[in-house]
C-alpha atoms as a PDB file:
ATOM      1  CA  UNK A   1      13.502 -12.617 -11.014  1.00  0.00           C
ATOM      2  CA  UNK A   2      14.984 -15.501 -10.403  1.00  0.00           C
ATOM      3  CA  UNK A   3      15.420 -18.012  -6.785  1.00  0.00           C
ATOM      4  CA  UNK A   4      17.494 -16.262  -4.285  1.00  0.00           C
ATOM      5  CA  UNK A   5      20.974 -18.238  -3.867  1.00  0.00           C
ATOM      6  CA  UNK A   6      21.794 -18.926  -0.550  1.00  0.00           C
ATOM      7  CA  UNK A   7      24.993 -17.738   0.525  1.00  0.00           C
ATOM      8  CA  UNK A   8      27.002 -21.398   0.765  1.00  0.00           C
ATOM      9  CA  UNK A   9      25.977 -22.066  -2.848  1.00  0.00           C
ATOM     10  CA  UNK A  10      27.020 -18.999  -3.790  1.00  0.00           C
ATOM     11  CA  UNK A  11      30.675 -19.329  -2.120  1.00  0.00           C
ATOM     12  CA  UNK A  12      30.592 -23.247  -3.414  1.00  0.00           C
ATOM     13  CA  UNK A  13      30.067 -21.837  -6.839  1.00  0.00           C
ATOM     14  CA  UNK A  14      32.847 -19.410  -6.436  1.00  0.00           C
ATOM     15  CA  UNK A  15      35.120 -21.501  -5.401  1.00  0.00           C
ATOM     16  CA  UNK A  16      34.823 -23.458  -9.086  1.00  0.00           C
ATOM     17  CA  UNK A  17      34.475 -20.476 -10.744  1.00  0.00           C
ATOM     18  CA  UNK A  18      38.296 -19.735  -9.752  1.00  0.00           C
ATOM     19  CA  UNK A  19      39.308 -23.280 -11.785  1.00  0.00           C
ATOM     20  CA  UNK A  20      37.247 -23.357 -14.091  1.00  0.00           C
ATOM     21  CA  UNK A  21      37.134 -21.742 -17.588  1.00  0.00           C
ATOM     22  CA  UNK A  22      36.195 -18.067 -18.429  1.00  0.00           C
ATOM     23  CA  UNK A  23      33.012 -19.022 -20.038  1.00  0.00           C
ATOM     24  CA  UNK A  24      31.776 -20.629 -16.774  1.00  0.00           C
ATOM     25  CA  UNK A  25      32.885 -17.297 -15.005  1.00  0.00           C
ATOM     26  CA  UNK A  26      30.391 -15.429 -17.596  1.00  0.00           C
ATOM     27  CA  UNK A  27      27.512 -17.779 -16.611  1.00  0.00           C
ATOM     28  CA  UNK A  28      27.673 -17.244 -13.119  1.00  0.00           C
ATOM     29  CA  UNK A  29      27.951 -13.498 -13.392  1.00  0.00           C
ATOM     30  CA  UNK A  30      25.252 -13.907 -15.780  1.00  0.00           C
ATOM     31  CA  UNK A  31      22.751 -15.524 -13.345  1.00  0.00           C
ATOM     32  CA  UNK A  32      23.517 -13.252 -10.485  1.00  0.00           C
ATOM     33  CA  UNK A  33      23.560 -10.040 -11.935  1.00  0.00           C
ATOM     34  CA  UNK A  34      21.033 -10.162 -14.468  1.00  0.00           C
ATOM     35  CA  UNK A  35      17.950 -11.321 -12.712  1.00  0.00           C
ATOM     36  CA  UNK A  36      17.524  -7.353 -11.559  1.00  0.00           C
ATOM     37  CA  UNK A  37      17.036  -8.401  -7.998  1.00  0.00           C
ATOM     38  CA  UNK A  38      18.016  -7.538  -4.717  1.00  0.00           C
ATOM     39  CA  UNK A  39      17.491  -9.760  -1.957  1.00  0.00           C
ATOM     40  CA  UNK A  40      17.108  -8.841   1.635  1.00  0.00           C
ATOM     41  CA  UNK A  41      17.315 -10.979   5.481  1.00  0.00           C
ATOM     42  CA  UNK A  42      17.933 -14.319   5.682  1.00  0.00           C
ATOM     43  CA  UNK A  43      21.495 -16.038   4.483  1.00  0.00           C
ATOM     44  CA  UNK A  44      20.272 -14.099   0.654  1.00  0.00           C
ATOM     45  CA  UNK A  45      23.580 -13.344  -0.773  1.00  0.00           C
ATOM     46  CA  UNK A  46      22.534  -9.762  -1.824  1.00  0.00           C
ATOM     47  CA  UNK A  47      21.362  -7.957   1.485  1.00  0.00           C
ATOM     48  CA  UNK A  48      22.555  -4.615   1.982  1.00  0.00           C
ATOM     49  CA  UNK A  49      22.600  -4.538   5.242  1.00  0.00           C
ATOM     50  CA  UNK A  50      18.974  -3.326   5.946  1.00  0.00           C
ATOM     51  CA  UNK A  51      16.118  -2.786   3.834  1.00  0.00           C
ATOM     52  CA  UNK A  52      15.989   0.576   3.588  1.00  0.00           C
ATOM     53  CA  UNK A  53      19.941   1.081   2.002  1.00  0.00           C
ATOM     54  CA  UNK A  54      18.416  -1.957  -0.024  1.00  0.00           C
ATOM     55  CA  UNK A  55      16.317   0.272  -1.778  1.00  0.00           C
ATOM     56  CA  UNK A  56      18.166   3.513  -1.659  1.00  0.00           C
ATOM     57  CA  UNK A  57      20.826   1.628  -3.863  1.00  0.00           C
ATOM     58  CA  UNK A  58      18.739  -0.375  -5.921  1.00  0.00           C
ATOM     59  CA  UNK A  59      18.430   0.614 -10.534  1.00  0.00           C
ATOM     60  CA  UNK A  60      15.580   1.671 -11.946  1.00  0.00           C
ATOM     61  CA  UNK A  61      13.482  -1.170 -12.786  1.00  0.00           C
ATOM     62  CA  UNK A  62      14.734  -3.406  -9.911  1.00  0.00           C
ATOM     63  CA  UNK A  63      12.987  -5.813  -7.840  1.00  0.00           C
ATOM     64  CA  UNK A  64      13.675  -6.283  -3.665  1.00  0.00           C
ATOM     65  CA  UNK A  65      12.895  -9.287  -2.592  1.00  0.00           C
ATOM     66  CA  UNK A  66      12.329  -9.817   1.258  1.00  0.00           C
ATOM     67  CA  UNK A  67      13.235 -12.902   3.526  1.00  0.00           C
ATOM     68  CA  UNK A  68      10.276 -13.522   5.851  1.00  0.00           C
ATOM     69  CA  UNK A  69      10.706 -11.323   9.232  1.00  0.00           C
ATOM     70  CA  UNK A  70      10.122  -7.992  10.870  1.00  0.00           C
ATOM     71  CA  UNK A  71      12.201  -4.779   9.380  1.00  0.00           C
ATOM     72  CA  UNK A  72      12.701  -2.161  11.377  1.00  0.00           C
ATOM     73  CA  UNK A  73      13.870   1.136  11.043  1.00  0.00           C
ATOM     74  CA  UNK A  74      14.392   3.285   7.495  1.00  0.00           C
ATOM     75  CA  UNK A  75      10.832   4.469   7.205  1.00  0.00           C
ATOM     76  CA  UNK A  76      10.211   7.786   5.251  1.00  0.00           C
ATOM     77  CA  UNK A  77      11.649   6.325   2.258  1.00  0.00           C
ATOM     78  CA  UNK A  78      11.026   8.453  -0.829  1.00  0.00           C
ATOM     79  CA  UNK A  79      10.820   6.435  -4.160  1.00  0.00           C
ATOM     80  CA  UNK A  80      11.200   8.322  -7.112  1.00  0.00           C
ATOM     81  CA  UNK A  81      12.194   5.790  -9.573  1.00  0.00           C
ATOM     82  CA  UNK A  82      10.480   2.963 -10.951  1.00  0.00           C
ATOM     83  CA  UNK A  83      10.593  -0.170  -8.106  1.00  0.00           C
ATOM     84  CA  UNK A  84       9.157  -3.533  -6.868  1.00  0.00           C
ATOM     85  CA  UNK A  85       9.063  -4.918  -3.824  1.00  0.00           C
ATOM     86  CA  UNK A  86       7.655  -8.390  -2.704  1.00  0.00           C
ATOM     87  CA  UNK A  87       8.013 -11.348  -0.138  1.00  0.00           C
ATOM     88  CA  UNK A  88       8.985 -14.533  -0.558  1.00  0.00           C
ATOM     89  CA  UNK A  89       6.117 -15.676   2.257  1.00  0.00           C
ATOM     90  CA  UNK A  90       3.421 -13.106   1.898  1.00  0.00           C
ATOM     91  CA  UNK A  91       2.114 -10.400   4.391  1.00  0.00           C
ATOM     92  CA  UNK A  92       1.688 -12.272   7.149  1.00  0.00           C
ATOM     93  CA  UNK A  93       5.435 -13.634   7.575  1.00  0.00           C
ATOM     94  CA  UNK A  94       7.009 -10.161   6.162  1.00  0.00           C
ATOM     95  CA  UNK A  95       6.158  -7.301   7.853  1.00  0.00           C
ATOM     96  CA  UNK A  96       8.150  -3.565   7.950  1.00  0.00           C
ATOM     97  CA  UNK A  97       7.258  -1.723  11.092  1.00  0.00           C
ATOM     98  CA  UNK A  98       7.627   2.236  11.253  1.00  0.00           C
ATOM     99  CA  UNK A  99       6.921   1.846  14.614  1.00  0.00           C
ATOM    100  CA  UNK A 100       4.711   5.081  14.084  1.00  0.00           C
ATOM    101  CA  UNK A 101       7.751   6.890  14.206  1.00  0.00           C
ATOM    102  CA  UNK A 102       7.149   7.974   9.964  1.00  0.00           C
ATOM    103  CA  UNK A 103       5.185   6.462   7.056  1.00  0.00           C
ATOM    104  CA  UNK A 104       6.808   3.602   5.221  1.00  0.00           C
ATOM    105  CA  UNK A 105       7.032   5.437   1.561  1.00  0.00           C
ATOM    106  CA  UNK A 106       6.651   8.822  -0.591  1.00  0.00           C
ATOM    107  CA  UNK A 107       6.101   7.580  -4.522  1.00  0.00           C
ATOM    108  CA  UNK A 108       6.683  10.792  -6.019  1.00  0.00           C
ATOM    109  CA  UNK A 109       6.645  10.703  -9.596  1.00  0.00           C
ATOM    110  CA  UNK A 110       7.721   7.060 -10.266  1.00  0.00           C
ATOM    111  CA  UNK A 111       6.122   3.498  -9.969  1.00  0.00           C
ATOM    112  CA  UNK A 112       5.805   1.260  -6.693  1.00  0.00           C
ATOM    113  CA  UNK A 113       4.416  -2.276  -6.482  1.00  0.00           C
ATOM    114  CA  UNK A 114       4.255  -3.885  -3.634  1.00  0.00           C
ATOM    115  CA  UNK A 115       3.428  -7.810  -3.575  1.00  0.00           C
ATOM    116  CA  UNK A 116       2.543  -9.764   0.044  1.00  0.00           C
ATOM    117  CA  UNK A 117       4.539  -7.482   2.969  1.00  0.00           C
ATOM    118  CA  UNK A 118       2.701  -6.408   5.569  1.00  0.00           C
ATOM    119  CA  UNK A 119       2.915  -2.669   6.503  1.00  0.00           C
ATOM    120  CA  UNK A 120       2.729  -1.909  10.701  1.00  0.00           C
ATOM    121  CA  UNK A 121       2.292   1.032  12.694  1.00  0.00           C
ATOM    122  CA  UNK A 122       2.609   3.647  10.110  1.00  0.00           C
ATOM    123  CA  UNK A 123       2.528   7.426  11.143  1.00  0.00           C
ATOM    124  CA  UNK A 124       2.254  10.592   8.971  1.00  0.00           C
ATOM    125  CA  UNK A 125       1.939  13.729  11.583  1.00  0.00           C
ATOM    126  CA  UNK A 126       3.643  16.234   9.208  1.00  0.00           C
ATOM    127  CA  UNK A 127       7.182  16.272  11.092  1.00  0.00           C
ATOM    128  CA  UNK A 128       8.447  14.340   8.359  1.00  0.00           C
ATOM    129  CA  UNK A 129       8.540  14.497   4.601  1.00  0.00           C
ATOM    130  CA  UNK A 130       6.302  17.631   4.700  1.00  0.00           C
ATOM    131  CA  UNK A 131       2.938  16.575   5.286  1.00  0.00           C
ATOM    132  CA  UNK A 132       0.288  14.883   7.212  1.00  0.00           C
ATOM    133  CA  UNK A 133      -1.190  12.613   4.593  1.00  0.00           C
ATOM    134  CA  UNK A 134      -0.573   8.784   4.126  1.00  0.00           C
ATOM    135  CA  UNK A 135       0.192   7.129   6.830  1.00  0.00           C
ATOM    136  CA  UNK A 136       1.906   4.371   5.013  1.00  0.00           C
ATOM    137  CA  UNK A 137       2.052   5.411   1.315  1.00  0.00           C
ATOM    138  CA  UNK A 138       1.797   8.864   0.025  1.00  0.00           C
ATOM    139  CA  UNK A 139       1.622   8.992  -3.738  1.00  0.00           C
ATOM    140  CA  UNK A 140       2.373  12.254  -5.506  1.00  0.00           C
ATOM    141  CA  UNK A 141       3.777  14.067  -8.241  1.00  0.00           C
ATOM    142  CA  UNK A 142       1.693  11.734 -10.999  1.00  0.00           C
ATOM    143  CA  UNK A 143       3.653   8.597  -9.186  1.00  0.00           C
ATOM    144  CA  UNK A 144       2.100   5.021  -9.342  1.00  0.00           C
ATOM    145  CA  UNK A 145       1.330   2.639  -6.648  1.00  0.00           C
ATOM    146  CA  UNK A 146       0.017  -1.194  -7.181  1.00  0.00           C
ATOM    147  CA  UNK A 147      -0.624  -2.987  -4.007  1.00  0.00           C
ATOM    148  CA  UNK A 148      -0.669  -6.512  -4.221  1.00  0.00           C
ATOM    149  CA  UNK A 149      -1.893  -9.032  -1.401  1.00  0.00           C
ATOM    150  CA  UNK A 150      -0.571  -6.676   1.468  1.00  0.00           C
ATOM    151  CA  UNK A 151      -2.081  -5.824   4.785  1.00  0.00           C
ATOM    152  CA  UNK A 152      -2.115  -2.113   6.298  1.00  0.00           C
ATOM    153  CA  UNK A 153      -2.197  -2.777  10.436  1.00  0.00           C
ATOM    154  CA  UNK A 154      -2.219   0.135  12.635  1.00  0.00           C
ATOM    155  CA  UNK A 155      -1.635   2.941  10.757  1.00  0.00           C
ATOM    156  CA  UNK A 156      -2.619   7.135  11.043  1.00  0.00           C
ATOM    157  CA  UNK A 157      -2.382  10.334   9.207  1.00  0.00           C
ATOM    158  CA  UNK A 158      -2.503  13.863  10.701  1.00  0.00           C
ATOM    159  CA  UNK A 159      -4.701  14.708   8.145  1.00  0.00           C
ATOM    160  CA  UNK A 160      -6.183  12.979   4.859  1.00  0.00           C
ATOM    161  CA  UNK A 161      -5.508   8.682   4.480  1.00  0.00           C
ATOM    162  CA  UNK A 162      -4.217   6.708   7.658  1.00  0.00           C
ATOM    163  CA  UNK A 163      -3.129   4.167   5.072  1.00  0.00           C
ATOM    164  CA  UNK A 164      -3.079   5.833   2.112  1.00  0.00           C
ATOM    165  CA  UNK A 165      -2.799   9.215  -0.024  1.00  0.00           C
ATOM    166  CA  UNK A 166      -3.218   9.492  -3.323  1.00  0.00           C
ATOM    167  CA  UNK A 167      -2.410  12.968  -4.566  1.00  0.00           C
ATOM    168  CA  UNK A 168      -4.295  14.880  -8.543  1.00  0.00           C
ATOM    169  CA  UNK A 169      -2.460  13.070 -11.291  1.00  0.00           C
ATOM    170  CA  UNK A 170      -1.307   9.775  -9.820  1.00  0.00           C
ATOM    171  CA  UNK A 171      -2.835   6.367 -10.527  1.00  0.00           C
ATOM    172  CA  UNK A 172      -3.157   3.238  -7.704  1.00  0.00           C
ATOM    173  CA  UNK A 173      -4.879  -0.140  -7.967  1.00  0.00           C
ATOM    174  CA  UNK A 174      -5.279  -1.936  -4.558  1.00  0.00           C
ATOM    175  CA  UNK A 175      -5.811  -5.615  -4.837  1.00  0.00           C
ATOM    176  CA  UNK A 176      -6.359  -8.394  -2.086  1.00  0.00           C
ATOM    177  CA  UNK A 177      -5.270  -6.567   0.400  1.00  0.00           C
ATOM    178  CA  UNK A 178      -6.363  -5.573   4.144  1.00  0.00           C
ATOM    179  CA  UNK A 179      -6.427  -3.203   5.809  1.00  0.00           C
ATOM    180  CA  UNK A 180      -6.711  -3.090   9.701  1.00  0.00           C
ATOM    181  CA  UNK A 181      -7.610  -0.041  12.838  1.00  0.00           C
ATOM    182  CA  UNK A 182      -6.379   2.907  10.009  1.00  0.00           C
ATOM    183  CA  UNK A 183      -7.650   6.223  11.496  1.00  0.00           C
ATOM    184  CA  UNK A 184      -7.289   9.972  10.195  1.00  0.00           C
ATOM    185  CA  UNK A 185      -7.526  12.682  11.566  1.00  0.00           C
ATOM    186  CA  UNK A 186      -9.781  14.819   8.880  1.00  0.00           C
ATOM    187  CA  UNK A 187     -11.026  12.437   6.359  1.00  0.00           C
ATOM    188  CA  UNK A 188     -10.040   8.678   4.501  1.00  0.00           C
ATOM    189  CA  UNK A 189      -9.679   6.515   7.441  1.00  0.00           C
ATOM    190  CA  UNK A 190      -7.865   4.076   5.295  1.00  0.00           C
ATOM    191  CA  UNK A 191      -7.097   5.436   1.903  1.00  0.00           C
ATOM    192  CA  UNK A 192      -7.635   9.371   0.569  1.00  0.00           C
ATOM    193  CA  UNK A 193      -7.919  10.162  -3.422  1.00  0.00           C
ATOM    194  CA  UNK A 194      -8.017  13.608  -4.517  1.00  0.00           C
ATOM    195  CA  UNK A 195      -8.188  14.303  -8.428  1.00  0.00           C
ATOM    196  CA  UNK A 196      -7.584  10.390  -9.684  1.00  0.00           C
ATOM    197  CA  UNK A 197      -8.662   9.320 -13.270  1.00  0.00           C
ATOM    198  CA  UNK A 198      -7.598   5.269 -12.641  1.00  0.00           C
ATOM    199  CA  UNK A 199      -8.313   4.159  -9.407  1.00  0.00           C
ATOM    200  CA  UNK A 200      -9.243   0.892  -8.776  1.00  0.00           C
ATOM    201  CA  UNK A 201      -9.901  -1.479  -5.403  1.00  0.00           C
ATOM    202  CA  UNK A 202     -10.493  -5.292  -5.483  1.00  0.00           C
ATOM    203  CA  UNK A 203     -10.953  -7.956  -3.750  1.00  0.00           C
ATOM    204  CA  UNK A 204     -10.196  -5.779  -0.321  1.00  0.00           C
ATOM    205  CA  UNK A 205     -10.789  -5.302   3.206  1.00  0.00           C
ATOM    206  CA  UNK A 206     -11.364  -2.278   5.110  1.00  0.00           C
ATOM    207  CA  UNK A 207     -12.021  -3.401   8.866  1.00  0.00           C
ATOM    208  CA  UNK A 208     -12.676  -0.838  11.710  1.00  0.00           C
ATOM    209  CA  UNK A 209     -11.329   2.302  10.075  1.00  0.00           C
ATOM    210  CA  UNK A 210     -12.123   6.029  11.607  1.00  0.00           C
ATOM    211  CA  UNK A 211     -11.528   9.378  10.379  1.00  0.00           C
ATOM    212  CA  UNK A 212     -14.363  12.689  10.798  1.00  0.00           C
ATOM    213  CA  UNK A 213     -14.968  12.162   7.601  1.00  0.00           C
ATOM    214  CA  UNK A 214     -15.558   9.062   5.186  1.00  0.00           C
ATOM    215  CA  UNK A 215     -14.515   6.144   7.493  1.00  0.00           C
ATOM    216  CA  UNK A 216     -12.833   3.967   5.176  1.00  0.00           C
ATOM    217  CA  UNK A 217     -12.581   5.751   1.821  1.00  0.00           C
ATOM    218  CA  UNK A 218     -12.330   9.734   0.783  1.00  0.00           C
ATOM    219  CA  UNK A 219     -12.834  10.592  -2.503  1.00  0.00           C
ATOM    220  CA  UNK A 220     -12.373  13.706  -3.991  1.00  0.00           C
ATOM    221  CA  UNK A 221     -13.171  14.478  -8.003  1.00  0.00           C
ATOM    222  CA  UNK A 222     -11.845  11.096  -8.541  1.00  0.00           C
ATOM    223  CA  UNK A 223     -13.121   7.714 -10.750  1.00  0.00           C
ATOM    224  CA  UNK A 224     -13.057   4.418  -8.602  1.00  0.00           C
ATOM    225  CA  UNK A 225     -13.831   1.075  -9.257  1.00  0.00           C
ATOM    226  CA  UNK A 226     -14.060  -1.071  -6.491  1.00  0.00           C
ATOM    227  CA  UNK A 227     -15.138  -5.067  -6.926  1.00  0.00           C
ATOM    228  CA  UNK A 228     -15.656  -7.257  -3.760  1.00  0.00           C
ATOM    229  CA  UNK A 229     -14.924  -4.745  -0.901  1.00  0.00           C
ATOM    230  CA  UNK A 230     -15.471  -5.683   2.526  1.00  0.00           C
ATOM    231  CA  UNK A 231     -15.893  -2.613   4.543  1.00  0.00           C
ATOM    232  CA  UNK A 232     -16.518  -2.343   8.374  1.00  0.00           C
ATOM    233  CA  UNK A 233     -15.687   2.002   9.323  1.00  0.00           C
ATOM    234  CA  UNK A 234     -17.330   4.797  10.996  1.00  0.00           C
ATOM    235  CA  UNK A 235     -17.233   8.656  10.707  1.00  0.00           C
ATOM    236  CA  UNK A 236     -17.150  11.696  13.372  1.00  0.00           C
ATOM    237  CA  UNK A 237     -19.422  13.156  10.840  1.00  0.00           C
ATOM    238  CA  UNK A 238     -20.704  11.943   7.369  1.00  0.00           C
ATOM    239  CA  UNK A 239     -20.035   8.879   5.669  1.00  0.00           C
ATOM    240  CA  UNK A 240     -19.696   5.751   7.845  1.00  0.00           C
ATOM    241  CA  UNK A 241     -17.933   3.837   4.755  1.00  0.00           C
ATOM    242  CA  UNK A 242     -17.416   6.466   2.070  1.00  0.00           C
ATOM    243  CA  UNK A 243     -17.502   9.716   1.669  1.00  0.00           C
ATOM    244  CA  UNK A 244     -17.255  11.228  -2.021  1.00  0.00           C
ATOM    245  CA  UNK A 245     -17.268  14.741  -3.845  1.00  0.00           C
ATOM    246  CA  UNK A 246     -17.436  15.806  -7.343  1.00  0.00           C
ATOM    247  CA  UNK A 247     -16.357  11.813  -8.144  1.00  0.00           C
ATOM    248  CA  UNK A 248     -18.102   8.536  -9.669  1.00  0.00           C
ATOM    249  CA  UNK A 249     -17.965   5.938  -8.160  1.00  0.00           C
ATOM    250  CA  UNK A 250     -18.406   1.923  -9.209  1.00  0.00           C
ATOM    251  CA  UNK A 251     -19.258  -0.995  -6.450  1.00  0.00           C
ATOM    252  CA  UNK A 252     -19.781  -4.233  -7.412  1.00  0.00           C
ATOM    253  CA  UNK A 253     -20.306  -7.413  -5.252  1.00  0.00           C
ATOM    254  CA  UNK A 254     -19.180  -5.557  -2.149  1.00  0.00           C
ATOM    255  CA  UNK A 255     -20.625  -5.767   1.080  1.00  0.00           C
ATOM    256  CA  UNK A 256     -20.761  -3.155   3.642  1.00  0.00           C
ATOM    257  CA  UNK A 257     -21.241  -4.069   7.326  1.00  0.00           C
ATOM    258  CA  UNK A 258     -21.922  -1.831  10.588  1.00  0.00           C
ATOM    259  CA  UNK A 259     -20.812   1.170   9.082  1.00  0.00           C
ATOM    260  CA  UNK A 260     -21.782   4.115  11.417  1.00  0.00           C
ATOM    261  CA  UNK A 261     -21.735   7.885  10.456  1.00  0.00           C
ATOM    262  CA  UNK A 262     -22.515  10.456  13.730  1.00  0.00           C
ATOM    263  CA  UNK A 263     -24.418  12.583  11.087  1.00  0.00           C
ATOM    264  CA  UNK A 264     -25.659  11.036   7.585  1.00  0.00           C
ATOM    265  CA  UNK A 265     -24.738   8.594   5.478  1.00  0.00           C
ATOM    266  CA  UNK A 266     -24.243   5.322   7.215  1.00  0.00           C
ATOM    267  CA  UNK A 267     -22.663   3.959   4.524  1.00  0.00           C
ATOM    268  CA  UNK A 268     -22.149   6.755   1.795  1.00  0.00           C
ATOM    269  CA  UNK A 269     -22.530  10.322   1.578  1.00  0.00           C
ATOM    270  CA  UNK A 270     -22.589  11.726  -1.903  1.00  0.00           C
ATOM    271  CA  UNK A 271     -21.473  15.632  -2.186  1.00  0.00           C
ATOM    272  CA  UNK A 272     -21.250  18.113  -5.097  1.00  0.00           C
ATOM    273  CA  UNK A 273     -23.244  15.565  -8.240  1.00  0.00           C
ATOM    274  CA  UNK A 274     -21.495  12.668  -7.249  1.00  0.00           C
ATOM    275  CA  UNK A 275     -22.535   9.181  -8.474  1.00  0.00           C
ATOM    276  CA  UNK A 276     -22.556   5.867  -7.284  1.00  0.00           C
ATOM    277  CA  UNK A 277     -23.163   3.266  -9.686  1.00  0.00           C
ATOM    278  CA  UNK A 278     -23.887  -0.652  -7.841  1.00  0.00           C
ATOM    279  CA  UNK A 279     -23.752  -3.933  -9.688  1.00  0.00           C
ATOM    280  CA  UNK A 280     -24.319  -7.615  -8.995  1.00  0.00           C
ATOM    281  CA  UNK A 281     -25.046  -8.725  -5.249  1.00  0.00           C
ATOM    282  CA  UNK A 282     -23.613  -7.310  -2.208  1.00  0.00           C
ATOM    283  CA  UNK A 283     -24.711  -7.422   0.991  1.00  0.00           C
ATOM    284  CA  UNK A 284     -25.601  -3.890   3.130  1.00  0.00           C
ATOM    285  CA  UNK A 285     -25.989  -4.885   6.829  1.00  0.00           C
ATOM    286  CA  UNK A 286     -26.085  -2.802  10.270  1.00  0.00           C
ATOM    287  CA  UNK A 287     -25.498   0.509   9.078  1.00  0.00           C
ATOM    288  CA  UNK A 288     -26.687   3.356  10.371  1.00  0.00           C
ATOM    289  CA  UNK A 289     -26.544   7.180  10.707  1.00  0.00           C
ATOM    290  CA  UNK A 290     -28.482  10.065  12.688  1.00  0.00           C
ATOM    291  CA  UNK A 291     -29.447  10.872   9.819  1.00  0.00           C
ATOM    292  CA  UNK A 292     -29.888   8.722   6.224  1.00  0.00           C
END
């Protein structure tokens, strides 16, 4: 994808175009239409007006490209064909904020990666889109998500994943990312998997996450692989950091600090002949539970 053109170049360079030959015409129509990009805020030439019409008209196979700023508005987006989305100055500067009036996106049955945007005040309660799980990103319908270098900031779900859902079928890798005060209401406080074959976290945060059940992470007949995970959650009932069922789980190199579970498993409680495998150093510090 190439540089977005700001819009005085573009109107310099259509302003020769006019004199010039048709060859030169070709070129510039060339450069602008062919990168299979879209990008939105700023003076970008190719805004749509908002974000969300952004990506409701983008191809298959196109990338949006975000100005820093704050988007409002157009939450509930369902993405059912193959897109990518990134900033130009990472999650910090870029940020779209539901407002916790919906979740930011559905993936059902098509690919999402998301590179450096920060996702606020997400909100999945069931009134929208048909269900209570996700409260930024519910993946279903054997969709894909890759989350790249993003931050998840005040986000709940009704039910399973304040951040994240992750329906039987689907795939998601989560990579240097963050995520902040995600709460459920039954179980994931940040991110819920149910029936996931390739599943993988890295290089991630999960900082003061709640749900009744697996603080930070609920997994359910799913494989994970998680390297170099920070996590800092607590559980109404079992599983201050994890809680997993009929799954396998891989850690390595992750630390888990003051996790708290109200009933067992500080920091993981393992259900029907689930497995967790741990490699290399981490550190395990503060936990506790009533019980284990």
């Amino acid at each position: 994808c190439a540089p977005p053109v700001q819009t005085s170049r573009w109107r310099e360079g259509m302003s020769v175009a006019r004199f010039s030959s048709l060859r030169t015409c070709l070129l510039l129509f060339i450069s602008y239409h062919w990168t299979n990009c879209i990008f939105v805020g700023g003076a970008d030439i190719s805004s749509s007006g908002d974000w969300a019409s952004a990506l409701k008209g983008a191809a298959p196979g196109e990338e949006i490209v975000f100005a820093p700023g704050r988007y409002l508005g157009g939450c509930g987006l369902v993405i059912d064909k193959n897109l990518s989305l990134r900033s130009r100055a990472g999650a910090e500067e870029t940020v779209i904020d539901c407002e916790g009036m919906d979740r930011h996106f559905v993936v059902s049955g098509a690919s999402l990666t998301i590179q450096g945007v920060g996702l606020l005040n997400g909100m999945a309660n069931g009134t929208k889109n048909g269900s209570s799980d996700g409260g930024c990103i519910r993946v279903e319908d054997r969709g894909e998500v890759v989350v790249d270098a993003c931050s998840f900031v005040n986000c709940v779900a009704g039910r399973f994943g304040g951040s994240i859902s992750i329906s039987s079928g689907s795939k998601a890798d989560v990579v240097s990312s963050r995520f902040h005060n995600s709460s459920a209401l039954i179980a994931g406080g940040a991110l819920h998997a149910d029936g996931i074959n390739s599943f993988s976290i890295s290089n991630s945060e999960f900082l003061s996450s709640f749900s009744a059940s697996g603080g930070a992470l609920h997994i359910l007949r799913s494989n994970l692989f998680a390297d170099s995970m920070l996590i800092d959650g607590s559980s109404g009932t079992d599983g201050g950091a994890i809680f997993c069922s009929g799954s396998r789980i891989e850690l390595r190199n992750s630390t888990f600090r003051r996790n708290t579970a109200a009933n067992a498993g500080g920091v993981a409680f393992l259900h029907n002949r689930s497995e967790v495998i741990v490699h290399g150093q981490g550190l395990w510090s503060r936990n506790s539970a009533a019980s284990g």
